[in-house]
Every structure is written in structure tokens, then in C-alpha cells.
C-alpha atoms as a PDB file:
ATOM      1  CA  UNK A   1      87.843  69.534  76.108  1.00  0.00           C
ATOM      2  CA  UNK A   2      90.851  67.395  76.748  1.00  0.00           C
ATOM      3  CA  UNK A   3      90.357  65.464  73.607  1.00  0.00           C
ATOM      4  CA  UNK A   4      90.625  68.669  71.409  1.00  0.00           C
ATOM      5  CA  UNK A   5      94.069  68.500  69.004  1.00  0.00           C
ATOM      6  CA  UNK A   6      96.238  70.573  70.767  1.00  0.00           C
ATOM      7  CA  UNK A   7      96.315  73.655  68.395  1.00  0.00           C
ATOM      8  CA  UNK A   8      92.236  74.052  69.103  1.00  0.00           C
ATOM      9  CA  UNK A   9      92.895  73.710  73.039  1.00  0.00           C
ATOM     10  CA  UNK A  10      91.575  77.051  75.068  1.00  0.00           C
ATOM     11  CA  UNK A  11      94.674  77.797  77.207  1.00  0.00           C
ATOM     12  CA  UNK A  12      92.289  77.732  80.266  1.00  0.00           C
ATOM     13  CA  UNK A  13      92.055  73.916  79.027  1.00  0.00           C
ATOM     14  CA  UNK A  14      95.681  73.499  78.726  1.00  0.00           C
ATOM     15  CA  UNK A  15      96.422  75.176  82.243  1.00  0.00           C
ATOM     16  CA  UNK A  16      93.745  72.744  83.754  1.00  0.00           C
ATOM     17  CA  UNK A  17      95.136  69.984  82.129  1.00  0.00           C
ATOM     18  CA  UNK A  18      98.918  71.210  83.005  1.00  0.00           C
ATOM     19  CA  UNK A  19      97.630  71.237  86.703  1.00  0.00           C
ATOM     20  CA  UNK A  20      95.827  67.658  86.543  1.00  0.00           C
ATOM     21  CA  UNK A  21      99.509  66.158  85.096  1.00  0.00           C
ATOM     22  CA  UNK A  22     101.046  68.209  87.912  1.00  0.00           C
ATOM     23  CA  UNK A  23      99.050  66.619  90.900  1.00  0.00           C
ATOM     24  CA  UNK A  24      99.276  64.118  89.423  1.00  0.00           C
ATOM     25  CA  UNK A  25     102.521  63.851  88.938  1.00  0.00           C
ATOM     26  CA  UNK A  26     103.298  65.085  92.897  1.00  0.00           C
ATOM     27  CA  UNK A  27     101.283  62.347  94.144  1.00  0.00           C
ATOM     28  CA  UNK A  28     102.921  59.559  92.187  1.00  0.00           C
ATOM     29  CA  UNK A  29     106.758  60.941  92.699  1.00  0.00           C
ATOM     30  CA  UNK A  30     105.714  61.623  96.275  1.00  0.00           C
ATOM     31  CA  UNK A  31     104.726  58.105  96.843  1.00  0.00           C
ATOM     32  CA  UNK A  32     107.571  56.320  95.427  1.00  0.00           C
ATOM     33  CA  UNK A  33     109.951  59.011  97.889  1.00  0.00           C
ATOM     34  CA  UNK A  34     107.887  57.407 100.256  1.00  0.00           C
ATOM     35  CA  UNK A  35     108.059  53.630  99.069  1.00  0.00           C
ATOM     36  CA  UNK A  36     111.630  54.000  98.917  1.00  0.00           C
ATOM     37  CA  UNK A  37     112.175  55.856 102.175  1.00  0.00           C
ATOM     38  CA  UNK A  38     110.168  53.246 104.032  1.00  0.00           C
ATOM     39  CA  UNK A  39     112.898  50.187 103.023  1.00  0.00           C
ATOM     40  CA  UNK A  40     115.620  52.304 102.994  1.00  0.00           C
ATOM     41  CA  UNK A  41     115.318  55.033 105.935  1.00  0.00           C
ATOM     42  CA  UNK A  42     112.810  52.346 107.693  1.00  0.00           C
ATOM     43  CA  UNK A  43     109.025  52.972 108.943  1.00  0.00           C
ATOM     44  CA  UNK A  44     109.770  55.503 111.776  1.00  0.00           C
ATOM     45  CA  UNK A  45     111.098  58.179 108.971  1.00  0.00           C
ATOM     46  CA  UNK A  46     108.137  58.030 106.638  1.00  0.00           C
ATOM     47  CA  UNK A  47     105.693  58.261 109.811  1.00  0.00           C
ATOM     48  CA  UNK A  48     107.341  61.563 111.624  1.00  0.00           C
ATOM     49  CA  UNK A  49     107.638  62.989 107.671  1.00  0.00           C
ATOM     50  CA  UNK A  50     104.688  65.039 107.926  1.00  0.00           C
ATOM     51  CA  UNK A  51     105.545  66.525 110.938  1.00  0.00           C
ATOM     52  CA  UNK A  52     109.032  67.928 109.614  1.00  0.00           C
ATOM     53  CA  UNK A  53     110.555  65.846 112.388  1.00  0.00           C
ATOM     54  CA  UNK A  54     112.103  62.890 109.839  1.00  0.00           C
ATOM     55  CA  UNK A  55     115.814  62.126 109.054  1.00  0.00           C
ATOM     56  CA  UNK A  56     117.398  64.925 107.020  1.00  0.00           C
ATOM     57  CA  UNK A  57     118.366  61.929 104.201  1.00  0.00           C
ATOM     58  CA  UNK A  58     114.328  61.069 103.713  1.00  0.00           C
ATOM     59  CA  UNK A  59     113.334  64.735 103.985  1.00  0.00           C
ATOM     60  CA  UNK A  60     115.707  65.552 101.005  1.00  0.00           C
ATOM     61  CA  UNK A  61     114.429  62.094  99.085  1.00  0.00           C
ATOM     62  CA  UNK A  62     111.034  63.259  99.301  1.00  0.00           C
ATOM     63  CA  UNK A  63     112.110  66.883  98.336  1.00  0.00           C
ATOM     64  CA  UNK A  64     113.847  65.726  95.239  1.00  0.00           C
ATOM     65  CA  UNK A  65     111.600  63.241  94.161  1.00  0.00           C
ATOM     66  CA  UNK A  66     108.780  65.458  94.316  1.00  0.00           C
ATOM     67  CA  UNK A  67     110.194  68.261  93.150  1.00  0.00           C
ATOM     68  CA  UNK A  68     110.780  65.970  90.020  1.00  0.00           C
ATOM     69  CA  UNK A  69     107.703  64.964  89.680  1.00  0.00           C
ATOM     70  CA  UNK A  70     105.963  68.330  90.521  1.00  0.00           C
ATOM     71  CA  UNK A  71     108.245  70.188  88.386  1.00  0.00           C
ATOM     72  CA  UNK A  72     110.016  68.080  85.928  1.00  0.00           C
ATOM     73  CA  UNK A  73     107.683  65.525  84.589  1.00  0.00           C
ATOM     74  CA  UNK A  74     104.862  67.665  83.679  1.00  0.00           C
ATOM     75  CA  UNK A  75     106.065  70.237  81.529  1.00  0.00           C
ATOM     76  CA  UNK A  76     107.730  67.367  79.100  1.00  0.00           C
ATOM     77  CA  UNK A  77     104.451  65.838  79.291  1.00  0.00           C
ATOM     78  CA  UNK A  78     102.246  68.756  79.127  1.00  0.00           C
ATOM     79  CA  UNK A  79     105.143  69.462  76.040  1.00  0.00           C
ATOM     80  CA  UNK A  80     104.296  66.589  74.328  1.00  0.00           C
ATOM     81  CA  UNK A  81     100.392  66.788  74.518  1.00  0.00           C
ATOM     82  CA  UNK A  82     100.666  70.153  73.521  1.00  0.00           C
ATOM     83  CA  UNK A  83     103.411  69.944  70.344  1.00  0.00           C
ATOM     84  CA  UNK A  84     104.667  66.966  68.405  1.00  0.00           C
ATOM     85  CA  UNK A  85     107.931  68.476  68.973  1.00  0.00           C
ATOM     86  CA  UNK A  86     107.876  69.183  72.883  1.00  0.00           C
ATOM     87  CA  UNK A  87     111.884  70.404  73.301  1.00  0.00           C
ATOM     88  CA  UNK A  88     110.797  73.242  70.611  1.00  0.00           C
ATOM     89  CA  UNK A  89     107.964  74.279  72.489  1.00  0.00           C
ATOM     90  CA  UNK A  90     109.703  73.938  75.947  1.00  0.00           C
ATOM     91  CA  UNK A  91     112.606  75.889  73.769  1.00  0.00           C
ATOM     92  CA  UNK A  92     114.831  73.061  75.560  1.00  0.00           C
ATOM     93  CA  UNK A  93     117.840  74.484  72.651  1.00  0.00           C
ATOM     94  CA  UNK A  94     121.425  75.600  73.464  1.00  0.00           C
ATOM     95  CA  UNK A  95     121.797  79.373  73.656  1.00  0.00           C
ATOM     96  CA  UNK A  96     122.868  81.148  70.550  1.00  0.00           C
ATOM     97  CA  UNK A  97     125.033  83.009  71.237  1.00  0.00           C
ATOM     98  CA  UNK A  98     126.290  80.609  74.163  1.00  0.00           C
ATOM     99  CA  UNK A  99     128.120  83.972  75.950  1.00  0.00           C
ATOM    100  CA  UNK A 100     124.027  84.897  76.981  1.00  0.00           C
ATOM    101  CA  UNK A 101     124.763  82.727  79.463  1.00  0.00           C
ATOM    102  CA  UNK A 102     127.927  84.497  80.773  1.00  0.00           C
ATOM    103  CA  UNK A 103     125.526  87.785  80.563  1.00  0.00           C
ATOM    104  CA  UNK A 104     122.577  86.321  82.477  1.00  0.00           C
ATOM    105  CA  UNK A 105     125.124  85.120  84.810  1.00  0.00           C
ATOM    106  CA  UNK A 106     127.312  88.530  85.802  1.00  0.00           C
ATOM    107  CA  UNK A 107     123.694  90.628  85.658  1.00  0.00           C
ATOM    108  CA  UNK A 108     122.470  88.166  88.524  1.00  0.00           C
ATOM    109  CA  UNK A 109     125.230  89.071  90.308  1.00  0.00           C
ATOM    110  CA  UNK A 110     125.064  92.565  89.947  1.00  0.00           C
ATOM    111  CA  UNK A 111     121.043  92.483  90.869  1.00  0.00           C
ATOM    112  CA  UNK A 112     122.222  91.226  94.157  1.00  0.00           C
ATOM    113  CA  UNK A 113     122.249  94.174  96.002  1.00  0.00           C
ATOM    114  CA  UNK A 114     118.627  95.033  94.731  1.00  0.00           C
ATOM    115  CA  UNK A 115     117.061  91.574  95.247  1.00  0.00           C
ATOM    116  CA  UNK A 116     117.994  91.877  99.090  1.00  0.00           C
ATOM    117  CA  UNK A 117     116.706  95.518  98.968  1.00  0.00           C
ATOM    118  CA  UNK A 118     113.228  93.972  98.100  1.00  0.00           C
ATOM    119  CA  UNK A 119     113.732  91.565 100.807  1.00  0.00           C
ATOM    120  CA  UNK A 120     114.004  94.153 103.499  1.00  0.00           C
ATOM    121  CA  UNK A 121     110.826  95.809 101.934  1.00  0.00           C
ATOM    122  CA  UNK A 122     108.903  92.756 101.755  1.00  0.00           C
ATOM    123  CA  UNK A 123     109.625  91.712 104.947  1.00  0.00           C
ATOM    124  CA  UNK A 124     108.419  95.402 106.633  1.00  0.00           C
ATOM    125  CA  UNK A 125     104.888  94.891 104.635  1.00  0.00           C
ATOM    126  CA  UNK A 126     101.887  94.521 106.665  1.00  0.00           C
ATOM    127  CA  UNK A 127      98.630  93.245 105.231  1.00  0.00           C
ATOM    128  CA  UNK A 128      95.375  95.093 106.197  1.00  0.00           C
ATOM    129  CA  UNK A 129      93.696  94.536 109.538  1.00  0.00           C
ATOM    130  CA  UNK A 130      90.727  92.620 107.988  1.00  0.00           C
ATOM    131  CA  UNK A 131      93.134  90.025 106.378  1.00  0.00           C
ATOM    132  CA  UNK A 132      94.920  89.873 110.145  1.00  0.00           C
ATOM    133  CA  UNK A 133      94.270  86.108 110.303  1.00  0.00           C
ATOM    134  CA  UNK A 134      95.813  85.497 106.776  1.00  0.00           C
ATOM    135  CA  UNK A 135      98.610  87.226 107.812  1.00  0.00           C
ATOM    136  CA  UNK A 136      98.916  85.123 110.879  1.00  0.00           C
ATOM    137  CA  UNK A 137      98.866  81.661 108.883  1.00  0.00           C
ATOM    138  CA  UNK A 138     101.452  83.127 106.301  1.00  0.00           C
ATOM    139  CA  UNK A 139     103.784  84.140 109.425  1.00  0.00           C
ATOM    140  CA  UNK A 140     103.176  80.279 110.556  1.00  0.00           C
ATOM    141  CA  UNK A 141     103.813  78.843 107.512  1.00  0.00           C
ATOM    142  CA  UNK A 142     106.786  81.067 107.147  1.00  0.00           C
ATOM    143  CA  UNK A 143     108.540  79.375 110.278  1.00  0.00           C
ATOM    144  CA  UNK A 144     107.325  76.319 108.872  1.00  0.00           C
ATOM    145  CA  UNK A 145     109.297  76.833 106.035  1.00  0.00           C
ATOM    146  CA  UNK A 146     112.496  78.378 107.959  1.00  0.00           C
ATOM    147  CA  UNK A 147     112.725  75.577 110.072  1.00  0.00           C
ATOM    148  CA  UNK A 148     112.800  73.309 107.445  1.00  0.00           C
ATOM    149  CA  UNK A 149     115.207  75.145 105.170  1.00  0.00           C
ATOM    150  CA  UNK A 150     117.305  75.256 108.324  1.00  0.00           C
ATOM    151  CA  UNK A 151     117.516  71.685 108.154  1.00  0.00           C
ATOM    152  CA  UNK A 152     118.004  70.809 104.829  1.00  0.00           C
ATOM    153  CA  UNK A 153     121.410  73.353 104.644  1.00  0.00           C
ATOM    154  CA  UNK A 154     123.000  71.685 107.606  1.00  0.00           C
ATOM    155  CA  UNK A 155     126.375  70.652 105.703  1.00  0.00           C
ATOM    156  CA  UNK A 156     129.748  69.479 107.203  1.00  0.00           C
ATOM    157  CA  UNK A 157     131.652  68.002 104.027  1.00  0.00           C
ATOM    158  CA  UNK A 158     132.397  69.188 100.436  1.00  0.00           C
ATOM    159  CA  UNK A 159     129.494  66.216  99.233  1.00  0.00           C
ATOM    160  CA  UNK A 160     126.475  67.444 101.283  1.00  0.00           C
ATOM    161  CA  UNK A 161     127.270  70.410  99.600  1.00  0.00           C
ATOM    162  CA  UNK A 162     127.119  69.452  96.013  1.00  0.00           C
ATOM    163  CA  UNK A 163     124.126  67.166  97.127  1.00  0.00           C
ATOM    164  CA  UNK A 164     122.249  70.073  98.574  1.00  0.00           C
ATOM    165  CA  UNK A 165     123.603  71.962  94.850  1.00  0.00           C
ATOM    166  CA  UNK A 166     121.282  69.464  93.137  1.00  0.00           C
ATOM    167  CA  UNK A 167     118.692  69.127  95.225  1.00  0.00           C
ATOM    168  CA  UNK A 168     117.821  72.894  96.237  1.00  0.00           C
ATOM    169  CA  UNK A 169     119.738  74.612  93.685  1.00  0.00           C
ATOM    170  CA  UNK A 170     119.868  72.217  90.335  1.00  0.00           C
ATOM    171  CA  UNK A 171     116.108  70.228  90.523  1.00  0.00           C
ATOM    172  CA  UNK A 172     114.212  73.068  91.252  1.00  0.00           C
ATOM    173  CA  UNK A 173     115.774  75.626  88.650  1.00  0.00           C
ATOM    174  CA  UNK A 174     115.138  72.877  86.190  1.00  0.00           C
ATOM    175  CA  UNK A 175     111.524  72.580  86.999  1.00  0.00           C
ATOM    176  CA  UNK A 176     110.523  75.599  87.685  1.00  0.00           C
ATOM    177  CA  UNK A 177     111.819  77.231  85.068  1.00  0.00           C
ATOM    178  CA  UNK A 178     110.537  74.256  82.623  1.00  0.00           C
ATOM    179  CA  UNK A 179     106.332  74.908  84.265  1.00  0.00           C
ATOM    180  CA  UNK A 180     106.385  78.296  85.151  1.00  0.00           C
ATOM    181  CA  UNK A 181     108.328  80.043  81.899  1.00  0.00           C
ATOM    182  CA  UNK A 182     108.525  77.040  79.642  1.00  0.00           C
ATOM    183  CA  UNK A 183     104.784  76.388  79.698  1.00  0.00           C
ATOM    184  CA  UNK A 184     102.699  78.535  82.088  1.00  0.00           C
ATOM    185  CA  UNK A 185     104.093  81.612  80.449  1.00  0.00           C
ATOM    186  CA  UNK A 186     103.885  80.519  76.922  1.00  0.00           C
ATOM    187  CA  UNK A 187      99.711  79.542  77.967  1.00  0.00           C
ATOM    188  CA  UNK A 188      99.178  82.789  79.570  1.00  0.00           C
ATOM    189  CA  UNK A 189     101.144  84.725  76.549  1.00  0.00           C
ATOM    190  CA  UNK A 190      98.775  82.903  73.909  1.00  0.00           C
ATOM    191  CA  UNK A 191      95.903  83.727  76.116  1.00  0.00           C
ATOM    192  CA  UNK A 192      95.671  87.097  76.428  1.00  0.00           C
ATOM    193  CA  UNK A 193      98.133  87.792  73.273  1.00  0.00           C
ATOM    194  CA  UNK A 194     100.396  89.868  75.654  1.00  0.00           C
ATOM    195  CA  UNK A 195     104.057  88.554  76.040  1.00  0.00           C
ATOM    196  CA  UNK A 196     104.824  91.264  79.139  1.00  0.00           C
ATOM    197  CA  UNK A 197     101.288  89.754  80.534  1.00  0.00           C
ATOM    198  CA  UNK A 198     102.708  86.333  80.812  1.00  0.00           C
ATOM    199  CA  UNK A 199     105.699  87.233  82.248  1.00  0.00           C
ATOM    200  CA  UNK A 200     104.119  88.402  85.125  1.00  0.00           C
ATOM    201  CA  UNK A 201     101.346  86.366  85.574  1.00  0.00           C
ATOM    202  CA  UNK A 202     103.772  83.450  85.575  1.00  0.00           C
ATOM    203  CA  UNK A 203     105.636  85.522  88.304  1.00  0.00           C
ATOM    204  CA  UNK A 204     102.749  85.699  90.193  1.00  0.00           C
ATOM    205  CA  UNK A 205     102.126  82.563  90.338  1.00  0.00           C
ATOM    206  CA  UNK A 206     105.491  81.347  90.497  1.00  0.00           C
ATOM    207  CA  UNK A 207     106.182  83.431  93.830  1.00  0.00           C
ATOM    208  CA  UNK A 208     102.552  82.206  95.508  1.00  0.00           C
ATOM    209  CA  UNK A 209     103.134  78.800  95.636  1.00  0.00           C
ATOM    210  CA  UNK A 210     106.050  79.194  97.529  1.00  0.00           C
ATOM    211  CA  UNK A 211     103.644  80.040 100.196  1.00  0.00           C
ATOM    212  CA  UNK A 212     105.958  82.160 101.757  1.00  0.00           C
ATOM    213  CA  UNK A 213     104.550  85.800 102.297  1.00  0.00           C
ATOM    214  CA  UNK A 214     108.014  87.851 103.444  1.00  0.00           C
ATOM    215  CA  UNK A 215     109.666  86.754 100.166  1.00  0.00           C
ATOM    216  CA  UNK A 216     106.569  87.471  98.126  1.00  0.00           C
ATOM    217  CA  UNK A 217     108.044  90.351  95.737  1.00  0.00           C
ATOM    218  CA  UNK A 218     111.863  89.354  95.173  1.00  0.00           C
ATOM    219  CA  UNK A 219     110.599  86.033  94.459  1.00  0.00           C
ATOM    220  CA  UNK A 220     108.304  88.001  91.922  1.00  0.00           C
ATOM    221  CA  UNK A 221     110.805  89.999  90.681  1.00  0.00           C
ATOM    222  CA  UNK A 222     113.534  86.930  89.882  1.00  0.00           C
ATOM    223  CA  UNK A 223     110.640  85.563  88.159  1.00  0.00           C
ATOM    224  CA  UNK A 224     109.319  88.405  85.671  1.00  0.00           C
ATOM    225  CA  UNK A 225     113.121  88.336  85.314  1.00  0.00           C
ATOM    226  CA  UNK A 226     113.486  84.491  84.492  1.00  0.00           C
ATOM    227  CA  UNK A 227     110.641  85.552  82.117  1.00  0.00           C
ATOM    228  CA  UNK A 228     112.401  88.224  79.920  1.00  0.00           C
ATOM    229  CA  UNK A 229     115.804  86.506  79.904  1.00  0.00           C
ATOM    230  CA  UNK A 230     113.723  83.364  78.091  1.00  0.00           C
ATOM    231  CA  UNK A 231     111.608  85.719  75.851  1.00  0.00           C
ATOM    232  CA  UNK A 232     114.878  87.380  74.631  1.00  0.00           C
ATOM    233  CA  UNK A 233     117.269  84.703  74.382  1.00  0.00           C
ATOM    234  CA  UNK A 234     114.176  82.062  72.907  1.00  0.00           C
ATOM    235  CA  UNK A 235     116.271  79.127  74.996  1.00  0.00           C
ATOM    236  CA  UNK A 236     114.940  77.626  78.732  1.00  0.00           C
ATOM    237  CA  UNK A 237     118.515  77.055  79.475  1.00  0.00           C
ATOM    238  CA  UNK A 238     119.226  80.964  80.007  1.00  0.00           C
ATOM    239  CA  UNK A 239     116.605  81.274  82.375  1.00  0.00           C
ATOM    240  CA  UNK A 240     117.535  77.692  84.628  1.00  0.00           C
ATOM    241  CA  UNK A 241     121.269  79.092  84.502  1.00  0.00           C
ATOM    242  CA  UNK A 242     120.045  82.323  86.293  1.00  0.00           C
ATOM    243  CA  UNK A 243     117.479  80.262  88.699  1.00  0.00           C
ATOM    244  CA  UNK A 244     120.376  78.020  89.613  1.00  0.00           C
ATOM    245  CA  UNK A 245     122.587  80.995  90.103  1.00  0.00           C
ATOM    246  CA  UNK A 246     120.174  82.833  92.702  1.00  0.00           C
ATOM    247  CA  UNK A 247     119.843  79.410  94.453  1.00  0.00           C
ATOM    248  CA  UNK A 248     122.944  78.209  94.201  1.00  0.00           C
ATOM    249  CA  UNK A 249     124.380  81.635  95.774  1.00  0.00           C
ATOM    250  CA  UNK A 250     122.488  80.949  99.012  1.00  0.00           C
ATOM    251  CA  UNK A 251     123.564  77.354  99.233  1.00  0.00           C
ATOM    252  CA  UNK A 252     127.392  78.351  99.572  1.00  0.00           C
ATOM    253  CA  UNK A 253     126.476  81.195 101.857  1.00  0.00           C
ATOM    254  CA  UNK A 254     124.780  78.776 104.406  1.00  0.00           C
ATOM    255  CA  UNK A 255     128.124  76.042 103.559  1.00  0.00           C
ATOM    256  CA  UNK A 256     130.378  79.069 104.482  1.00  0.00           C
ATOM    257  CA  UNK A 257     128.370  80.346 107.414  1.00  0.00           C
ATOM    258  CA  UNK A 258     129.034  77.059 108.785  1.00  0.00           C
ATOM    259  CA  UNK A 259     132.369  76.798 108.182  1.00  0.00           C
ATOM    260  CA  UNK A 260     132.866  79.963 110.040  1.00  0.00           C
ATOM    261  CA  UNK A 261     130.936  78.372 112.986  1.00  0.00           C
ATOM    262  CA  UNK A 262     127.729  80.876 112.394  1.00  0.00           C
ATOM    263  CA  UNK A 263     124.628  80.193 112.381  1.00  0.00           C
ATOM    264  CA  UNK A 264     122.192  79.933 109.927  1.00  0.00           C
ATOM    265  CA  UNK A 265     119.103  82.342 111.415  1.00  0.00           C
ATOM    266  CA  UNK A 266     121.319  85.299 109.559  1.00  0.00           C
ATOM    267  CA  UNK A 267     120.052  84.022 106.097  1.00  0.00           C
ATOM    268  CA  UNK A 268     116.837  84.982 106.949  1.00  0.00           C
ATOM    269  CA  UNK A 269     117.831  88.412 108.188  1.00  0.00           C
ATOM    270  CA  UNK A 270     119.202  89.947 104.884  1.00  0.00           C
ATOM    271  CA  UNK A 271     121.720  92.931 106.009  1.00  0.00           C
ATOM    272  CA  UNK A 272     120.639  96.178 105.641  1.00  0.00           C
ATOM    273  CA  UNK A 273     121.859  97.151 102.492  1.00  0.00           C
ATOM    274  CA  UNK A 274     123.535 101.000 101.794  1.00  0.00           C
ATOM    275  CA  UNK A 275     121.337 103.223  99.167  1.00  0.00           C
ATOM    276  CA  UNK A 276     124.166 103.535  96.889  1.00  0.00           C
ATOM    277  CA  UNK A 277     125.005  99.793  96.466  1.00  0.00           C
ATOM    278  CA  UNK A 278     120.977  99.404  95.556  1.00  0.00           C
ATOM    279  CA  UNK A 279     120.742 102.114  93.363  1.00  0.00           C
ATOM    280  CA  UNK A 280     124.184 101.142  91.807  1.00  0.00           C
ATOM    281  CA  UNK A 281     122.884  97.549  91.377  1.00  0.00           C
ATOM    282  CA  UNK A 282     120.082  98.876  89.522  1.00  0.00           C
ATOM    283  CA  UNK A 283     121.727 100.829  87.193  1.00  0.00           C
ATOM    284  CA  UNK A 284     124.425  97.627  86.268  1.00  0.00           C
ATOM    285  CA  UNK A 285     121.457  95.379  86.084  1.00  0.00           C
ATOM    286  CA  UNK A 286     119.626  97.739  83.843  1.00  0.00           C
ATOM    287  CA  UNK A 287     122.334  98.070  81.139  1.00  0.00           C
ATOM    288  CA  UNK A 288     123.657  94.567  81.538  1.00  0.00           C
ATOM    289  CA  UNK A 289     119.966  93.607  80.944  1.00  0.00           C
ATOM    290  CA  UNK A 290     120.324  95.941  77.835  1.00  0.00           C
ATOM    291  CA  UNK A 291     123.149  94.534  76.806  1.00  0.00           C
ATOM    292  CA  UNK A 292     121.644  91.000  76.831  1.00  0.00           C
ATOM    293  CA  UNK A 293     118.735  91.466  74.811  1.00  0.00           C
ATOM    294  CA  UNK A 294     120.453  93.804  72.318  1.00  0.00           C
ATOM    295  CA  UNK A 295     123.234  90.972  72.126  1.00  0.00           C
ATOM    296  CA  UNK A 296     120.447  87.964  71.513  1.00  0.00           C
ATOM    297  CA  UNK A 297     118.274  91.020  68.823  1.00  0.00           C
ATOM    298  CA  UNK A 298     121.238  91.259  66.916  1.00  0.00           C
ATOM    299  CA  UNK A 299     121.668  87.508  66.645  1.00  0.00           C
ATOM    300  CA  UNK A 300     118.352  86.533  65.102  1.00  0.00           C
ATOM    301  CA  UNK A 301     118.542  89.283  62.578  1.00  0.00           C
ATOM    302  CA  UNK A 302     121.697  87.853  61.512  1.00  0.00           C
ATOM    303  CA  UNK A 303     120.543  84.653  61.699  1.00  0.00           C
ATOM    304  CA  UNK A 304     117.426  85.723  59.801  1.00  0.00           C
ATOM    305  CA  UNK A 305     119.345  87.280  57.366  1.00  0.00           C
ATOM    306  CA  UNK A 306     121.451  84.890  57.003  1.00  0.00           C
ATOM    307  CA  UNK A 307     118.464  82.006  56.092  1.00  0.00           C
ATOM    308  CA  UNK A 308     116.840  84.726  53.725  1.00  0.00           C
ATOM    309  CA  UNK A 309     120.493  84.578  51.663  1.00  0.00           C
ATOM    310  CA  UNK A 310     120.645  80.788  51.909  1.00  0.00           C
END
């Protein structure tokens, strides 16, 4: 089914073979973090990796590399399998008009408020008593994923934070944003003919392999959100400016808590936040939302009219 030209692929085909060149790619990126870690961090580092218990330097090595190859690799593959012009089908283009960016931006920071709202609410959700030992390996794997978040935001100087910038912040709103909206979305839209269907399937998906239960719906949210900023604007790059906004934004909060000599637990434990500032954050991210796609409408019909004069 693999040997198909890529226009008579099934998109269950081209998700299977998305996920083969993913795997794939995660277990040769993941071994060269470790090749490299072993000469350079020494034998003891890769050995205690598994346990979480490594240097800080070879647990962000084998984040980034991973991520990369997880993330990064297989969508310009899977692009280029798929279309002989993979940028065009990744819609790896500069923003037109470029100021969608400074929109995507501001209405990120306006959905702020909201976003933390849905943490809150997601974090109060219990799952029924018959799924109680789900629950409990979610709330494990939860700490799991604290603990090591914890560790990878310890920062002293101005460069471990611009390191941490591209590694948590940068890498992964490149990737993601290139597998989840560039390709998983346009498969699942194709599939079922449905563009609001592969939005948030892909945000679905996106948010479960996280793995991380308690931020289960914001992370769904940001990611039907990711999806609609790309569908209107018709460029990746609006979408990874956004994703590298939201991550970006918690990376200086940890570098500030601990300039201030706090501690870190209190990014986990999102303040309670007042009804009007949610409901006010709604109502900006609404009509800057509006704004944005009535902004990037009006461009292609110009732009369309335009051609049909040429």
C-alpha cells in the first residue's frame, strides 16, 4: 500500500506510514543523543538516563535530539513522499500578510487568562471509578513528568535560558506544529472531507501523547487553536509562532521565579483566576480571533483578484 503514488494513498496508509517514519525516526535521533552523550557526558549519564536521574546537559541532548527526530524529520519526509513539492504541502511559506503574526501573537496573550481557567478545570476532573487504575498511572506519570520538567527549567544565567528557549520552547513548536497541523491535520481533513474534523482530531491527538492527564483539555484547546490559525492564514509559520509563544511564556516565568528565589512547584499550581479576567479573555480572544481570519479572508480575495486581472 506503501508503493501506491502518493495521490492514490488511503490517508489511513499515509498516517501508518507517517507513524513508521516517526518511530523510526525517534529511535535513530534517540540513539545518536545517546552515542554522543556516552563520549561526551561519559557512560554513567547514558546508564542512569532512563531513570530520570542523568546530568541535566544529557537529559536536554536526548530531549532535543529526539524531539528532532520525532518531530522534525518526519513531516519533511512524510512531505516529500507525499508531494513533489513538500514546503507547499507542509505550507512551510512566509505569512501574507506578515502582521498575522503580530495578531496570532497579542490573541495568545489575551487567551491567557482562559487557558489557565481550563487548567484549574482539568485539573479538578475525576475519571470514573471503573477507570480508577488508569487514573492512578496518569497521576504517576504526571509526577513523572513534573519532576522532570522541574529539572530541565533549573536556570541561573541569561544562556541556560535561551538554551532552554530552543530546546522546550523553539524544537518542539517547530515539530509539533510541522506533524500534528502540517500533516496529521491535512490526512485527517482529506479523510473525512471535514476541515473542523481535522482540527480536532489532530488536537486530540496532539494533547494524548503528552501523556499528561491534568493538562488534557488546554493542551486540546491550544491545539484546535494552532489548527484554525494554520487553516486561515494557509502558512505553518503562524501556528509555530503561537506554539512558541505559549511555551516560551512559561520558560521566562520559571527564569523569573528563580530569580526571585521561588520555587518552581507554583507552575504547576496555576492561580485561581477571577471570573471577569476569564470571561474578559474570552471575549478579546474571540474578536481578535475574528479579526485574524477576516484580516487573512480579505487577503486571498485580493490576491485572487488580483491573479484573475493579471
Amino acid at each position: 500500500m506503501f508503493s501506491q503514488p502518493s495521490e492514490q494513498r488511503h490517508p489511513f496508509s499515509s498516517l501508518l506510514l507517517l507513524l513508521m517514519i516517526a518511530l523510526g525516526g525517534l529511535f535513530l535521533f534517540g540513539f545518536l543523543a545517546i552515542f554522543i552523550g556516552y563520549f561526551w557526558y561519559g557512560p554513567a549519564a547514558v546508564s542512569v538516563l532512563k531513570g530520570g536521574t542523568s546530568s541535566i546537559g544529557m537529559q536536554k541532548l536526548f530531549l532535543s535530539l529526539s524531539s528532532i527526530g520525532m518531530f522534525i524529520f518526519p513531516p519533511l519526509l512524510f512531505a516529500r513522499l507525499e508531494s513533489r513539492n513538500p514546503f507547499s504541502y507542509l505550507k512551510i511559506n512566509a505569512p501574507k500578510p506578515w502582521h498575522l503574526l503580530i495578531v496570532a501573537i497579542v490573541l495568545m496573550m489575551c487567551a491567557v487568562p482562559f487557558i489557565e481557567w481550563t487548567v484549574l478545570i482539568n485539573q479538578q476532573m475525576k475519571l470514573p471509578a471503573f477507570l480508577q487504575q488508569f487514573e492512578t498511572w496518569m497521576a504517576y506519570k504526571e509526577i513523572e513528568a513534573e519532576i522532570l520538567t522541574k529539572q530541565l527549567l533549573i536556570m541561573n544565567t541569561v544562556p541556560d535560558l535561551l538554551l532552554n528557549l530552543v530546546i522546550i520552547a523553539l524544537i518542539p513548536a517547530i515539530g509539533e506544529e510541522f506533524l500534528f497541523r502540517g500533516c496529521i491535520q491535512k490526512i485527517v481533513t482529506t479523510w473525512t472531507n471535514n476541515t473542523h474534523l481535522g482540527i480536532w482530531i489532530a488536537a486530540i491527538v496532539f494533547s494524548a501523547i503528552h501523556i499528561q492527564f491534568y493538562g488534557f483539555l488546554p493542551r486540546m484547546i491550544l491545539g484546535a487553536l494552532f489548527g484554525y490559525l494554520l487553516v486561515y492564514s494557509k502558512s505553518i509559520w503562524v501556528p509555530v509562532a503561537a506554539h512558541f509563544f505559549n511555551n516560551a511564556y512559561a520558560v521566562f516565568n520559571a527564569f523569573l521565579l528563580q530569580k526571585q528565589g521561588q520555587s518552581l512547584d507554583s507552575l504547576n499550581k496555576p492561580e485561581l483566576q477571577k471570573w471577569y479576567l476569564v470571561i474578559l479573555s474570552i471575549i478579546f480572544t474571540a474578536i481578535l480571533f475574528r479579526i485574524f481570519r477576516k484580516i487573512s479572508v480579505n487577503y486571498q480575495k485580493e490576491t485572487h483578484y488580483e491573479r484573475r486581472l493579471g
